[in-house]
Protein backbone atom coordinates (compact mmCIF):
# COMPACT_ATOMS: atom_id res chain seq x y z
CA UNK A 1 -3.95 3.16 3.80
CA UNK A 2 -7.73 2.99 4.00
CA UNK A 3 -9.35 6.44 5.22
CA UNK A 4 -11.62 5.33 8.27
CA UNK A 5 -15.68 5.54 8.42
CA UNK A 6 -14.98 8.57 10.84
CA UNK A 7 -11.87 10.40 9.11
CA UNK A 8 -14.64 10.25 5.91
CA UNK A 9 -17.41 11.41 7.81
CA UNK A 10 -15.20 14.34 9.23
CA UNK A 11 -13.63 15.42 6.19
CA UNK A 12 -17.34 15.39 4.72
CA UNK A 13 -19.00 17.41 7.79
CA UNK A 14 -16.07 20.19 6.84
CA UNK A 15 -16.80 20.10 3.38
CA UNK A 16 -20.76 20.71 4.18
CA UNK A 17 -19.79 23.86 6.78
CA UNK A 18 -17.62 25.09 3.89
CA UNK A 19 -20.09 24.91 1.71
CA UNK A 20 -22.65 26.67 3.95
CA UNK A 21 -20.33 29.75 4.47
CA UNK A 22 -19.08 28.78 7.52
CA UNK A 23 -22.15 28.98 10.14
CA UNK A 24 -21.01 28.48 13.97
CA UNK A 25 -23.38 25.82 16.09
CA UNK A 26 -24.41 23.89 13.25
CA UNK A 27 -21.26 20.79 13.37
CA UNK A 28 -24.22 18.09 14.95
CA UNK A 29 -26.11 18.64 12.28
CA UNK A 30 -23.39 18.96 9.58
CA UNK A 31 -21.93 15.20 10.94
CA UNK A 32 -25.38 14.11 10.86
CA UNK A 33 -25.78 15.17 7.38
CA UNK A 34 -22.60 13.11 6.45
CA UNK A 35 -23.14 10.23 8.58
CA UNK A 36 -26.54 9.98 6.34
CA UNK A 37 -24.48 10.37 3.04
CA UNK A 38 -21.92 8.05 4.31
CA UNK A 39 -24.73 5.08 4.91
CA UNK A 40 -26.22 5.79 1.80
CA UNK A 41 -23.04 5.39 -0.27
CA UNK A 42 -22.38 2.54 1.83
CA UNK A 43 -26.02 0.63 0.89
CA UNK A 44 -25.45 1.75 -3.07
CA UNK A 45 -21.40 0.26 -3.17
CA UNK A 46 -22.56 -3.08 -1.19
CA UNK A 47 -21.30 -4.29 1.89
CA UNK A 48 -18.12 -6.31 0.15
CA UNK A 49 -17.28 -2.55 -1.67
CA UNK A 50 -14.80 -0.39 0.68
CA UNK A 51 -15.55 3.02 -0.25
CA UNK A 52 -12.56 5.69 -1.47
CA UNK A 53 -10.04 2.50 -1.25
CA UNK A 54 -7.80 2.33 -4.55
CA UNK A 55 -5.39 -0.87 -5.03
CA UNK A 56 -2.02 -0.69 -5.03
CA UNK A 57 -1.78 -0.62 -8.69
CA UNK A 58 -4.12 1.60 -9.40
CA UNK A 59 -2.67 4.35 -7.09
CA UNK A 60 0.96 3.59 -8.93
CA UNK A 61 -0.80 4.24 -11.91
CA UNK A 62 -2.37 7.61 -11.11
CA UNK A 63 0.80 8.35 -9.25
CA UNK A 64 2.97 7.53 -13.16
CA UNK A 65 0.37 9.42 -15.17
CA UNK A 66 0.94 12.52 -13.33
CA UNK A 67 4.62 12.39 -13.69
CA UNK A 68 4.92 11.71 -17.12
CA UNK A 69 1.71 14.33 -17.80
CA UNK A 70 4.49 17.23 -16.05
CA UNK A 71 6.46 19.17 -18.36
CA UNK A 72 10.14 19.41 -18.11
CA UNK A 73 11.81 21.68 -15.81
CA UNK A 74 13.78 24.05 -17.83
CA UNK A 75 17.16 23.98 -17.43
CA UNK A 76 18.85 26.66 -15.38
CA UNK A 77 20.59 29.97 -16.91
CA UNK A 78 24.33 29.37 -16.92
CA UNK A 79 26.09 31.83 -14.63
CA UNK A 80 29.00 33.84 -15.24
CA UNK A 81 31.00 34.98 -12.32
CA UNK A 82 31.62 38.48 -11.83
CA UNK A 83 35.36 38.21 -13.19
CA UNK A 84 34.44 36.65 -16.25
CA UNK A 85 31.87 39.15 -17.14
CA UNK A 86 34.57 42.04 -16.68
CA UNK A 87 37.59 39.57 -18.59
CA UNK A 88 35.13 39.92 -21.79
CA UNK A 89 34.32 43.92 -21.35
């Protein structure tokens, strides 16, 4: 699913309030800021570019590559029950 203008916008405001260590009475201007970012990557992608959108295969891809880049779980200890461990004392 395609993230919408806003949801990037919104997620870009809270990255710029993050960054600025969290100063109260400044969200206008941090939504601003991204709204401006957000244009400008718009004007240097193209209008027939959808920004942050991945096709199907691609995010298959990505989504393969980081299972096969995973190690192996390691397989679990075998137990002994209680009345083994005292059958081999």
């Amino acid at each position: 699913m395609l993230e919408s203008r806003d949801e990037w916008i919104k997620k870009r405001a809270y990255a710029i309030w993050e960054e600025e260590g969290y100063p109260s009475g400044r969200d206008a201007m941090h939504w601003e800021q991204a709204s401006s970012e957000r244009i400008a990557l718009e004007k240097s992608a193209g209008k027939d570019v959808k920004i942050g959108a991945k096709s199907k295969a691609k995010r298959k891809a990505a989504i393969v590559v980081a299972i096969a880049s995973e190690p192996a779980p390691k397989p679990a200890a075998k137990l002994t029950s209680k009345k083994a461990a005292v059958a081999k004392v």
